[in-house]
C-alpha atoms as a PDB file:
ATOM      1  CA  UNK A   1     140.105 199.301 152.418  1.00  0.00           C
ATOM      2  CA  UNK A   2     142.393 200.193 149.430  1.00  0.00           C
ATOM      3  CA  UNK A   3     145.144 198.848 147.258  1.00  0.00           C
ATOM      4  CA  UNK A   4     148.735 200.919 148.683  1.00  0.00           C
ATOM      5  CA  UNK A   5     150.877 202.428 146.351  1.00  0.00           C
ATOM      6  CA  UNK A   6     154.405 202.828 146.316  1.00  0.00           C
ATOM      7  CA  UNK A   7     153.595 206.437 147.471  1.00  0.00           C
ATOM      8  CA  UNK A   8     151.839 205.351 150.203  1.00  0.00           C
ATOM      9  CA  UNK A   9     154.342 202.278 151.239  1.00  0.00           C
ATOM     10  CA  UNK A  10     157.655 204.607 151.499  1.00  0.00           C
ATOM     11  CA  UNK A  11     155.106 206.734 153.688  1.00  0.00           C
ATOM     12  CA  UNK A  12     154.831 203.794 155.825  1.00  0.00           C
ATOM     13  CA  UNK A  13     158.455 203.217 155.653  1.00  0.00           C
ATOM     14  CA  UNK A  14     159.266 207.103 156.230  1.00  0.00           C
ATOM     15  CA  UNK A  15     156.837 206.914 159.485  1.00  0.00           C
ATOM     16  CA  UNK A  16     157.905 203.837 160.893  1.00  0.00           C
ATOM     17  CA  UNK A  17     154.917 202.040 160.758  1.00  0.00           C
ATOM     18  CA  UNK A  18     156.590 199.640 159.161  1.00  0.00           C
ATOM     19  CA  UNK A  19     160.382 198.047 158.308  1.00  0.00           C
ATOM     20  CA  UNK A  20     160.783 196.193 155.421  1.00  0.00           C
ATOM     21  CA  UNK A  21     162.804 193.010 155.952  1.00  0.00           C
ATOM     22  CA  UNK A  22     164.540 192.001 152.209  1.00  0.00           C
ATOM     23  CA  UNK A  23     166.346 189.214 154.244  1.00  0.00           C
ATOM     24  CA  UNK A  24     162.589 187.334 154.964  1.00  0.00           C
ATOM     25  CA  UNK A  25     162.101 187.746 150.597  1.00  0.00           C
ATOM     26  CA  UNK A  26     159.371 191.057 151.431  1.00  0.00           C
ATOM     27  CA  UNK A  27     158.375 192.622 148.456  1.00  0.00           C
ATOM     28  CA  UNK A  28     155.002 193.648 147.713  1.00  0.00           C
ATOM     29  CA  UNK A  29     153.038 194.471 144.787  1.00  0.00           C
ATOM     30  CA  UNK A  30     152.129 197.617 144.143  1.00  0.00           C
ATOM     31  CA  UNK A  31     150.497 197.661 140.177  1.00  0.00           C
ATOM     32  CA  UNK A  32     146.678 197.022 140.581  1.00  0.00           C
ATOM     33  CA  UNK A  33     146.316 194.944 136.971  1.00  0.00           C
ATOM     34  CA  UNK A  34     148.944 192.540 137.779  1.00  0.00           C
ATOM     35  CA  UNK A  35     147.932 191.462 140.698  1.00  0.00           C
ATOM     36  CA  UNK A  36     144.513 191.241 139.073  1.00  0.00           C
ATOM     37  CA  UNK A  37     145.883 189.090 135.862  1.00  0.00           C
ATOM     38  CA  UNK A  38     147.546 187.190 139.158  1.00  0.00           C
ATOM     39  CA  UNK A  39     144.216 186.642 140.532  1.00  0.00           C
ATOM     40  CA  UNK A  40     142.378 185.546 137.351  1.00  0.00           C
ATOM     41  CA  UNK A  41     143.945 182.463 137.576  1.00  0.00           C
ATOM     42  CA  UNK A  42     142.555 181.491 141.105  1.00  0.00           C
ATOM     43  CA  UNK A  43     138.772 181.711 139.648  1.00  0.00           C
ATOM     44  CA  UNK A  44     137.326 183.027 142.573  1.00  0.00           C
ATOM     45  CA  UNK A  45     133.729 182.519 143.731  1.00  0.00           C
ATOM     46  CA  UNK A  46     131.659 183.234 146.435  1.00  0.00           C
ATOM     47  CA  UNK A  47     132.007 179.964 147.400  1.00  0.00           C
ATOM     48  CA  UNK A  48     135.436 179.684 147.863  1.00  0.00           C
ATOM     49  CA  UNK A  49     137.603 179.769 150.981  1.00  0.00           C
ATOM     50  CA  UNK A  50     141.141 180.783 150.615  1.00  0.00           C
ATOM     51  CA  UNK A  51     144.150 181.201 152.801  1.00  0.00           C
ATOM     52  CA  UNK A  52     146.519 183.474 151.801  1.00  0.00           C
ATOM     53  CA  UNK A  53     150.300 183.030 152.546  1.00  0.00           C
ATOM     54  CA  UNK A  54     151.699 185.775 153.929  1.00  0.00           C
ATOM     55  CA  UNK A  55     149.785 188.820 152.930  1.00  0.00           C
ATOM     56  CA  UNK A  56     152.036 191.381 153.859  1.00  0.00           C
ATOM     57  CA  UNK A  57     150.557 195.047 153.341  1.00  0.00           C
ATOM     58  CA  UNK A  58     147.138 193.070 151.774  1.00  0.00           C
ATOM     59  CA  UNK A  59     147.973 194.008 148.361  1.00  0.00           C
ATOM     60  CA  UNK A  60     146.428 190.625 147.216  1.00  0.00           C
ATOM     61  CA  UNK A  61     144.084 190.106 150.212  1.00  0.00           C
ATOM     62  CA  UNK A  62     142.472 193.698 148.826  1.00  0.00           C
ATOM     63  CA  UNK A  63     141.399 191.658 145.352  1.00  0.00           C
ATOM     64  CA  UNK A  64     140.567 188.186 147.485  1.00  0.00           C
ATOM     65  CA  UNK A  65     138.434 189.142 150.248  1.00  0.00           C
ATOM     66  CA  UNK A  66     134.642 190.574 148.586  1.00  0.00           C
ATOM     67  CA  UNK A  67     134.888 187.840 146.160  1.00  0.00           C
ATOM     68  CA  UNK A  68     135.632 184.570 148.590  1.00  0.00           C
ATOM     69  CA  UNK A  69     133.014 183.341 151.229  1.00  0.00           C
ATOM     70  CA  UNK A  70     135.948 183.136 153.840  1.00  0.00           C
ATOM     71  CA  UNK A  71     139.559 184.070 154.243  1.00  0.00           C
ATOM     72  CA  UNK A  72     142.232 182.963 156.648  1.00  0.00           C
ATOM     73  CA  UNK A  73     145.927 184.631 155.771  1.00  0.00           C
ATOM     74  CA  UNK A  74     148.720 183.847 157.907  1.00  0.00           C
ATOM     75  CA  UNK A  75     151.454 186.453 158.645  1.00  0.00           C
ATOM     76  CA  UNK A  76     154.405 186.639 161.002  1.00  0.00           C
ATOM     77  CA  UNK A  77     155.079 190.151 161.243  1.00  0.00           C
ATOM     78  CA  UNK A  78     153.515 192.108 163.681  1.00  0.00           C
ATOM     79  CA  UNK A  79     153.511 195.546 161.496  1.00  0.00           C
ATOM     80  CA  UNK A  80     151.767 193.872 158.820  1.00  0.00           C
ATOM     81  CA  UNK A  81     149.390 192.599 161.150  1.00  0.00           C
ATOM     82  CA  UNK A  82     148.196 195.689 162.798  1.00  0.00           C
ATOM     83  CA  UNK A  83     148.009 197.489 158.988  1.00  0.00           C
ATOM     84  CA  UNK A  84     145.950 194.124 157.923  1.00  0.00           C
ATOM     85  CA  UNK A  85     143.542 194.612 161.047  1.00  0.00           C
ATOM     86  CA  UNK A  86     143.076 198.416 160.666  1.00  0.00           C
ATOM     87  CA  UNK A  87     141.846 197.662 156.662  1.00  0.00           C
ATOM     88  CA  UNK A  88     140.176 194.371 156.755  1.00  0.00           C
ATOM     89  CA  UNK A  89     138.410 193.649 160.251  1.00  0.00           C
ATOM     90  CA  UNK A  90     135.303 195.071 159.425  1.00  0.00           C
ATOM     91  CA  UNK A  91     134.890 192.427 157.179  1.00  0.00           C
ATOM     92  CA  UNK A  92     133.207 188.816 158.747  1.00  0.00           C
ATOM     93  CA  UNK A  93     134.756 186.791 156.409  1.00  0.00           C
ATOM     94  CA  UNK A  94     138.285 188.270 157.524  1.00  0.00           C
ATOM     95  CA  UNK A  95     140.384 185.924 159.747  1.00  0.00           C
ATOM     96  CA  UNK A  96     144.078 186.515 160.814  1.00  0.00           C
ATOM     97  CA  UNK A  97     146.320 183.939 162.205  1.00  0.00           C
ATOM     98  CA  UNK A  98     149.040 185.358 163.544  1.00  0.00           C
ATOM     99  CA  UNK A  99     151.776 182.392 162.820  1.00  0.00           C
ATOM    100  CA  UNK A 100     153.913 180.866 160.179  1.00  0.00           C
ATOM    101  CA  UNK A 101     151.913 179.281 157.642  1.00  0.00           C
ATOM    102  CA  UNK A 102     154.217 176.327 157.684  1.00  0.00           C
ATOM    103  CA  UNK A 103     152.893 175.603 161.667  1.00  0.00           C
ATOM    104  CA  UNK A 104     149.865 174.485 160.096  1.00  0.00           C
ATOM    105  CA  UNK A 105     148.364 171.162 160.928  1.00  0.00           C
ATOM    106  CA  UNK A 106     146.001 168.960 160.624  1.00  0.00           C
ATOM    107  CA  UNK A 107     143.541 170.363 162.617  1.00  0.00           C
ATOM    108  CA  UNK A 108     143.704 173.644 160.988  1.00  0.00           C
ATOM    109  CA  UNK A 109     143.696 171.734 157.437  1.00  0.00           C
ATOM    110  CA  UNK A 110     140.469 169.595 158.799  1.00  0.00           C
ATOM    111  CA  UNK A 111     138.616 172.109 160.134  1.00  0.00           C
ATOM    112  CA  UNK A 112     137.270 173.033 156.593  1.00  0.00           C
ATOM    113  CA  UNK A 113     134.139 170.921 155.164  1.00  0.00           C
ATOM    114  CA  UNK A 114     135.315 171.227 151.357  1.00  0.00           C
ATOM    115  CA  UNK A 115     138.605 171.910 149.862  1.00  0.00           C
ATOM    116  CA  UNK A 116     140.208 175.515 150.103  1.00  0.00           C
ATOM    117  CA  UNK A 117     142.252 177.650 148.159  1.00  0.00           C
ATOM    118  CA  UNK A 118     145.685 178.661 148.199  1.00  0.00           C
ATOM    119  CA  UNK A 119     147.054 182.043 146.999  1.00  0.00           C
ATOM    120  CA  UNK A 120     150.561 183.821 148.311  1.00  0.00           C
ATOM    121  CA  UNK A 121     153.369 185.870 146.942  1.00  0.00           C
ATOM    122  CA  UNK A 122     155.533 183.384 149.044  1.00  0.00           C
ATOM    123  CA  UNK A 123     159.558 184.325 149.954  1.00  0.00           C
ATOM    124  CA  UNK A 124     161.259 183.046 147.737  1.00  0.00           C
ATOM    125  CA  UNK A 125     163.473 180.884 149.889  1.00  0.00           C
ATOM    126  CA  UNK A 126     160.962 179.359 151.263  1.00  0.00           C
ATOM    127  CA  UNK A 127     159.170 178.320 148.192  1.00  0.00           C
ATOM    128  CA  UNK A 128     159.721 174.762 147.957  1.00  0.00           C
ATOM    129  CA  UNK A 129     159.470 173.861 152.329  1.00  0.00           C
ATOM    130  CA  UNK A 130     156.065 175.941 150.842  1.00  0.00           C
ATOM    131  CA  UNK A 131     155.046 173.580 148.241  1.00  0.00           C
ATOM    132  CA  UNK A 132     156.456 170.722 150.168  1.00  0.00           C
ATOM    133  CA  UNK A 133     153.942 171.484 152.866  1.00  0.00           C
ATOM    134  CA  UNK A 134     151.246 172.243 150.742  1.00  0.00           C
ATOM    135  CA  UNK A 135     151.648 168.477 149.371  1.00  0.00           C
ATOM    136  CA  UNK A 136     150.860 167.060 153.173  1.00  0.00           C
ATOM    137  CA  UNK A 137     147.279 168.062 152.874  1.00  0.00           C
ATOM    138  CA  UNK A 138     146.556 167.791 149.352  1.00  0.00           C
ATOM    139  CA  UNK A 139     143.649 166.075 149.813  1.00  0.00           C
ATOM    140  CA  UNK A 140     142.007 169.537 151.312  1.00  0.00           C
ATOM    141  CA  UNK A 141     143.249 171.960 149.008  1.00  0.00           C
ATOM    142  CA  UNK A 142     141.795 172.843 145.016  1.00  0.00           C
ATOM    143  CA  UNK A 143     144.619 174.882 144.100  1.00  0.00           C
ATOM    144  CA  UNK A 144     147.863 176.675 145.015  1.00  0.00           C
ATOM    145  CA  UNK A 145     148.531 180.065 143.145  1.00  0.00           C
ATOM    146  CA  UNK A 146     151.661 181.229 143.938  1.00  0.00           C
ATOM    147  CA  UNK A 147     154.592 183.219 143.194  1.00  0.00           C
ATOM    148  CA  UNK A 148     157.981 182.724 143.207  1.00  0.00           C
ATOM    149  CA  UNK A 149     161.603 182.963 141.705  1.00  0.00           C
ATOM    150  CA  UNK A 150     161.338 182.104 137.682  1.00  0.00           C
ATOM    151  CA  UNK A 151     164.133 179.482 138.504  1.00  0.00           C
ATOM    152  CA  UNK A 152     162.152 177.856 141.082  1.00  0.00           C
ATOM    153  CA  UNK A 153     158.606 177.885 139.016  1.00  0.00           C
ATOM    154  CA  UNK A 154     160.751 176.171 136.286  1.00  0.00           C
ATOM    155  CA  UNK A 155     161.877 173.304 138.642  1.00  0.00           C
ATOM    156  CA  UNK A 156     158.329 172.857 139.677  1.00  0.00           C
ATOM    157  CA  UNK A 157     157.757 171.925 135.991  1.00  0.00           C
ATOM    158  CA  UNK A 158     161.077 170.620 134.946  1.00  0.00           C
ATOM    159  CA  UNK A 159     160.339 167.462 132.499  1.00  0.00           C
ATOM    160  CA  UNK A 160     163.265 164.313 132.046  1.00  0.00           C
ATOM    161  CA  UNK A 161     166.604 165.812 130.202  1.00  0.00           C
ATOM    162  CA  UNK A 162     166.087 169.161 131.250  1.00  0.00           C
ATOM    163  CA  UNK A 163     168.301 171.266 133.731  1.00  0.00           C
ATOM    164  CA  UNK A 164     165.117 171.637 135.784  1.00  0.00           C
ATOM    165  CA  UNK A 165     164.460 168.777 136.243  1.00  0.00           C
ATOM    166  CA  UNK A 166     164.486 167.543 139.905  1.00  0.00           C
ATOM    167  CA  UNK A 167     163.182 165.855 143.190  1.00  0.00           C
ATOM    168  CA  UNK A 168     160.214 168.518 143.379  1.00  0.00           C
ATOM    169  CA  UNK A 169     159.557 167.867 139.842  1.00  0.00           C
ATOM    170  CA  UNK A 170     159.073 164.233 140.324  1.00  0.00           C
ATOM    171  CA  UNK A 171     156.406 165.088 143.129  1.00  0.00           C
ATOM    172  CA  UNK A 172     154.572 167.640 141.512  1.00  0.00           C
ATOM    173  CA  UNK A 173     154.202 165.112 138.571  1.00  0.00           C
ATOM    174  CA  UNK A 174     153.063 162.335 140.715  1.00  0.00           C
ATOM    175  CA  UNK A 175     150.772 164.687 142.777  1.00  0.00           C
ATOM    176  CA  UNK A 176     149.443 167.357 140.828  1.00  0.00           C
ATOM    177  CA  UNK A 177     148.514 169.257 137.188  1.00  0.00           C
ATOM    178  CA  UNK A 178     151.231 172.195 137.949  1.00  0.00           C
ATOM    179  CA  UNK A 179     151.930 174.920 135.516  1.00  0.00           C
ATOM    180  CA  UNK A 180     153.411 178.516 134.802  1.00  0.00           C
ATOM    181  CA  UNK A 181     150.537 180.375 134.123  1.00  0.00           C
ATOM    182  CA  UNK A 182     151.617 184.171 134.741  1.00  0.00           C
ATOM    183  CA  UNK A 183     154.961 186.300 134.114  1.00  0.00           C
ATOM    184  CA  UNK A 184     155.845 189.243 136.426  1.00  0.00           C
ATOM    185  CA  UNK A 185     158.067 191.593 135.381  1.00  0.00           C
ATOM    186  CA  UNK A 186     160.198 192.893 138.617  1.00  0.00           C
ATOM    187  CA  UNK A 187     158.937 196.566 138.252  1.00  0.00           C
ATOM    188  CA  UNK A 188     155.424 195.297 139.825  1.00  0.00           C
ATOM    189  CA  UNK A 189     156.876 194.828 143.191  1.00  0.00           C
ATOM    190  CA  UNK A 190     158.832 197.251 145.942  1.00  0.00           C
ATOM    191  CA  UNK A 191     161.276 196.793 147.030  1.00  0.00           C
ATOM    192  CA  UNK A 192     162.264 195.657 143.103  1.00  0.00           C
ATOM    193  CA  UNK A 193     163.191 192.133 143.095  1.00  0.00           C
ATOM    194  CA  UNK A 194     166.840 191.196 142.154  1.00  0.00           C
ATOM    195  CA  UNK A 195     165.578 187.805 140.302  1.00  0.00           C
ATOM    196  CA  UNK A 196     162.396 187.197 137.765  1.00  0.00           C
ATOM    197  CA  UNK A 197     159.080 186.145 139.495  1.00  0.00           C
ATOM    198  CA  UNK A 198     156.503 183.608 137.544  1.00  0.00           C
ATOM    199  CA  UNK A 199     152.991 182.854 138.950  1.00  0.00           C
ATOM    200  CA  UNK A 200     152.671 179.198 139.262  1.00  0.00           C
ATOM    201  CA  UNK A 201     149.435 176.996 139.671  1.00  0.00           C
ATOM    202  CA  UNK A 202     149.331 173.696 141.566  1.00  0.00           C
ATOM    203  CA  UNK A 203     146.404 171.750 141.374  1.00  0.00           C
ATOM    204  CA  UNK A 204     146.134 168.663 143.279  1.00  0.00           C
ATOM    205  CA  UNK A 205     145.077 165.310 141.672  1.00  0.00           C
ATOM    206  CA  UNK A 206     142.306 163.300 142.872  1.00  0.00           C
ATOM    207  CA  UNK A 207     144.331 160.140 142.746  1.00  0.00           C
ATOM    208  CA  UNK A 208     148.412 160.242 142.144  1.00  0.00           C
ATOM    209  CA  UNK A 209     149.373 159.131 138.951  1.00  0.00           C
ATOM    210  CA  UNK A 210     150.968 156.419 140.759  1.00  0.00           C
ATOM    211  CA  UNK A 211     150.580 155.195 144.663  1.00  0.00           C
ATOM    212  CA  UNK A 212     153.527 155.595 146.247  1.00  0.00           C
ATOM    213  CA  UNK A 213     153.487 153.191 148.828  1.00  0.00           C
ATOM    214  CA  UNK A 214     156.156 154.263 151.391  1.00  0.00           C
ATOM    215  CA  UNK A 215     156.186 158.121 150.956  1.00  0.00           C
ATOM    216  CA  UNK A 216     158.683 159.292 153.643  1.00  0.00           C
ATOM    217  CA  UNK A 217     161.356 157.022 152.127  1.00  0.00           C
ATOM    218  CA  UNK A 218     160.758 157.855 148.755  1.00  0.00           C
ATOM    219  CA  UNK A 219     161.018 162.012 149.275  1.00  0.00           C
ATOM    220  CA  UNK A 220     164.097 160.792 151.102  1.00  0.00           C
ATOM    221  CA  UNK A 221     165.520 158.668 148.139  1.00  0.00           C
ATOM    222  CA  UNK A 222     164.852 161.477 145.168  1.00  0.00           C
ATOM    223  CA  UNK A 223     167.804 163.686 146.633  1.00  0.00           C
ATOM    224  CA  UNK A 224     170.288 160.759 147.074  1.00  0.00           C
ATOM    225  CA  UNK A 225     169.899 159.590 143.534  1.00  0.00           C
ATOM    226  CA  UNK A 226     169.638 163.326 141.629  1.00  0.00           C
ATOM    227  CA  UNK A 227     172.638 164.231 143.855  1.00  0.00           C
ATOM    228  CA  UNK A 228     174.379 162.188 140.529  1.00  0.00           C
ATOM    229  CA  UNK A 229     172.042 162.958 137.944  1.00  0.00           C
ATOM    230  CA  UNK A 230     174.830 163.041 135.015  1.00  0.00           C
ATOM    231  CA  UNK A 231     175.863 159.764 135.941  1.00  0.00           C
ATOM    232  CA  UNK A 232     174.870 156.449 134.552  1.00  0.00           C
ATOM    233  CA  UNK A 233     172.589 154.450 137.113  1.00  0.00           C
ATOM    234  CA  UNK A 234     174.253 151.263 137.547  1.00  0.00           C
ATOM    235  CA  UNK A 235     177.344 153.603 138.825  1.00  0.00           C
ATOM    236  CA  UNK A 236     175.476 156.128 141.083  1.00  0.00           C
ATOM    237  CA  UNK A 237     172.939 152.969 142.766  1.00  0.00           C
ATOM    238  CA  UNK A 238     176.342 150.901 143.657  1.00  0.00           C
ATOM    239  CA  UNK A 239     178.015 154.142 144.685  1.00  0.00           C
ATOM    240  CA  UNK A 240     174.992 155.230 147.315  1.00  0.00           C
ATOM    241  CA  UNK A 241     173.026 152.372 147.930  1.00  0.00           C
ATOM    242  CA  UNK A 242     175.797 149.556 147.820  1.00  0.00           C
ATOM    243  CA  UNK A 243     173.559 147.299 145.505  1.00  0.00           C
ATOM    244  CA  UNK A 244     174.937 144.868 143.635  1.00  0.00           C
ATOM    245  CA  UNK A 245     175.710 146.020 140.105  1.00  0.00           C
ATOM    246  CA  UNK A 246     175.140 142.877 137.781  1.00  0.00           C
ATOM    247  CA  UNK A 247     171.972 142.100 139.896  1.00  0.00           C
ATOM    248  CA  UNK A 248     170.409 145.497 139.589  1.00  0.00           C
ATOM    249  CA  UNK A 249     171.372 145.618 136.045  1.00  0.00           C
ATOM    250  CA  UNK A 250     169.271 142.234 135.302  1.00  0.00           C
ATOM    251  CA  UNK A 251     166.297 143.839 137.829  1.00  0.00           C
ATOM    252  CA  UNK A 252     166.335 147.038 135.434  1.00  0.00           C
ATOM    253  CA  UNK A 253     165.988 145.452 132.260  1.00  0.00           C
ATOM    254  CA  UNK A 254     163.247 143.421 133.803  1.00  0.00           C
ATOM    255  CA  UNK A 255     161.541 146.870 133.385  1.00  0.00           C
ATOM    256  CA  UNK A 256     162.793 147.744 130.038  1.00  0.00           C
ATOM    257  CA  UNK A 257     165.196 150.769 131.329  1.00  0.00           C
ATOM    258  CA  UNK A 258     168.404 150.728 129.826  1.00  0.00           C
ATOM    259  CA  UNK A 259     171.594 149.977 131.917  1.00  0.00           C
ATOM    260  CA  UNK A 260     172.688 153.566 129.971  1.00  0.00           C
ATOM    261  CA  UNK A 261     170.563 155.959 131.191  1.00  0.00           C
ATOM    262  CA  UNK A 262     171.746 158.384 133.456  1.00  0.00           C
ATOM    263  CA  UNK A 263     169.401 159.882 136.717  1.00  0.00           C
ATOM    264  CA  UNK A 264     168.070 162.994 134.679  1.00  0.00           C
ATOM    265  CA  UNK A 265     166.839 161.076 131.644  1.00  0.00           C
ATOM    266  CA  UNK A 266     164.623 159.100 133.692  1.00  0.00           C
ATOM    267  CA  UNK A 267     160.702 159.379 133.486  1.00  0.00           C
ATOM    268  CA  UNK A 268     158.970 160.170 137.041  1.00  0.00           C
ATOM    269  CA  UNK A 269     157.664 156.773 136.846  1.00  0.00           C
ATOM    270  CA  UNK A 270     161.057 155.427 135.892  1.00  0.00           C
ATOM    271  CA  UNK A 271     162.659 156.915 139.231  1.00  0.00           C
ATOM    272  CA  UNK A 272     159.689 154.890 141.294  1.00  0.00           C
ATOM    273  CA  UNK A 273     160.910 151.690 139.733  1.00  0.00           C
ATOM    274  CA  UNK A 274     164.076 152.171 140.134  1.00  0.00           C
ATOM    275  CA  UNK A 275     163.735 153.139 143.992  1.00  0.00           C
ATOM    276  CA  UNK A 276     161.292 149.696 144.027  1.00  0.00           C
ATOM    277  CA  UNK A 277     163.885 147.588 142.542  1.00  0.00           C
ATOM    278  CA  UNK A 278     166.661 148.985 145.182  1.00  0.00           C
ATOM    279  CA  UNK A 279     164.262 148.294 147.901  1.00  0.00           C
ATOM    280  CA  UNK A 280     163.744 144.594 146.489  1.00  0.00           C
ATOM    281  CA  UNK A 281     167.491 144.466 146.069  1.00  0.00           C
ATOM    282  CA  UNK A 282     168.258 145.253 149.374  1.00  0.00           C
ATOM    283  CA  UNK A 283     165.774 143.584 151.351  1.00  0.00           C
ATOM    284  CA  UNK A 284     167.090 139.879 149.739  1.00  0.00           C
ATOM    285  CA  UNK A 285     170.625 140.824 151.645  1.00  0.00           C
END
């Protein structure tokens, strides 16, 4: 078992042992001390079980796998697989799963006693159907260290009035303590990256901040109404949800929110109401 170089990746490459595919977001890292600054930030005991999100040529399943009880990665591409075999089978704790991480269900999820850890250098197009999925079994998982695009890290935190801000902001808030814990500069990884990457930290809550008591309908409502986040409320809830403007302006000030604000000045908790009050609104019709 050993960390690959770039020397030793283009002699992969130059072999054909393996073809990298920048289309699926496949870069890998190839400096040892960022990928263990990366790792820091998991806090990783021998009592810990982590899955790892596609770990490619194992550059971070090299730092994970003496230091966890058990590990489960999932990867798609059969090159990766047979160079993930070769280094790590001789290990017990090693376990491949030769899928998507995003086929993933319960039964996978519930097959652990305690709560597991995340880790992944995720493509970055998939990043948020990632995190999205991630949020379905919260209630199994410590933490999620993962990286992706700057932009997308700073949507993950984006706060009210901010150009971040956004419907995977408003979950992560209700859901989880999420932060930007780690810069990576683009000459870490090969093929170099055309965009900035950030290491970002999801940890779940024990209890949302607030119980959301139809979820499906509310992750469907947070792109309808930021779809006209510069626009005042009154406007955009008559516009897509054909609610009656005077009446839902006398059922927001009800709830001290002024008639003024527009969609991307609105507090998490704010948004709730306001998708509460439309509900109420509509259901008198």
């Amino acid at each position: 078992m050993k960390f690959l170089i770039l020397k030793e990746i283009r002699k992969l490459i130059e072999t054909g042992e393996i073809d990298i595919k920048k289309n699926l977001g496949q870069h890998f890292l190839i400096d040892r001390n960022a990928r263990d600054k990366l790792l820091s930030f998991a806090n990783l005991t021998k009592r810990d079980t982590v899955v790892e999100i596609g770990p490619g040529l194992g550059s971070l399943t090299e730092g994970i796998i003496e230091r966890v009880k058990e590990y489960y990665g999932f990867e798609i591409d059969e090159d990766f697989c047979r160079i993930l075999e070769k280094n790590f089978s001789e290990y017990k704790n090693f376990h491949l799963i030769k899928k998507d991480f995003l086929q993933s269900d319960e039964n996978f999820w519930n097959s652990f006693k305690g709560k597991v850890k995340i880790i992944g250098n995720t493509p970055y197009y998939l990043s948020s159907p990632i995190v999205a999925h991630i949020l379905k079994f919260h209630k199994k998982i410590k933490l999620a260290l993962l990286t992706v695009q700057k932009e997308v890290g700073e949507r993950f935190v984006g706060k009210p009035e901010s150009k971040n801000f956004c419907p995977i902001s408003v979950i992560l808030y209700f859901y989880t303590d999420t932060k930007i814990c780690y810069f990576l500069n683009k000459n870490v990884f090969y093929p170099r990256p055309k965009v900035e990457s950030v290491v970002v930290k999801i940890v779940p809550l024990v209890k949302p901040r607030i119980k959301i008591e139809n979820e499906k309908k509310f992750f469907d409502f947070l792109p309808l109404i930021f779809s006209y986040r510069r626009k005042k409320i009154p406007n955009v809830v008559k516009k897509v949800f054909k609610v009656d403007k005077e009446e839902f302006i006398k059922e927001l000030l009800k709830y001290g929110i002024s008639k003024d604000k527009r969609v991307e000045q609105l507090t998490p908790e704010e948004i709730y109401q306001l998708f509460n009050i439309i509900n109420y609104l509509k259901n008198m019709d």
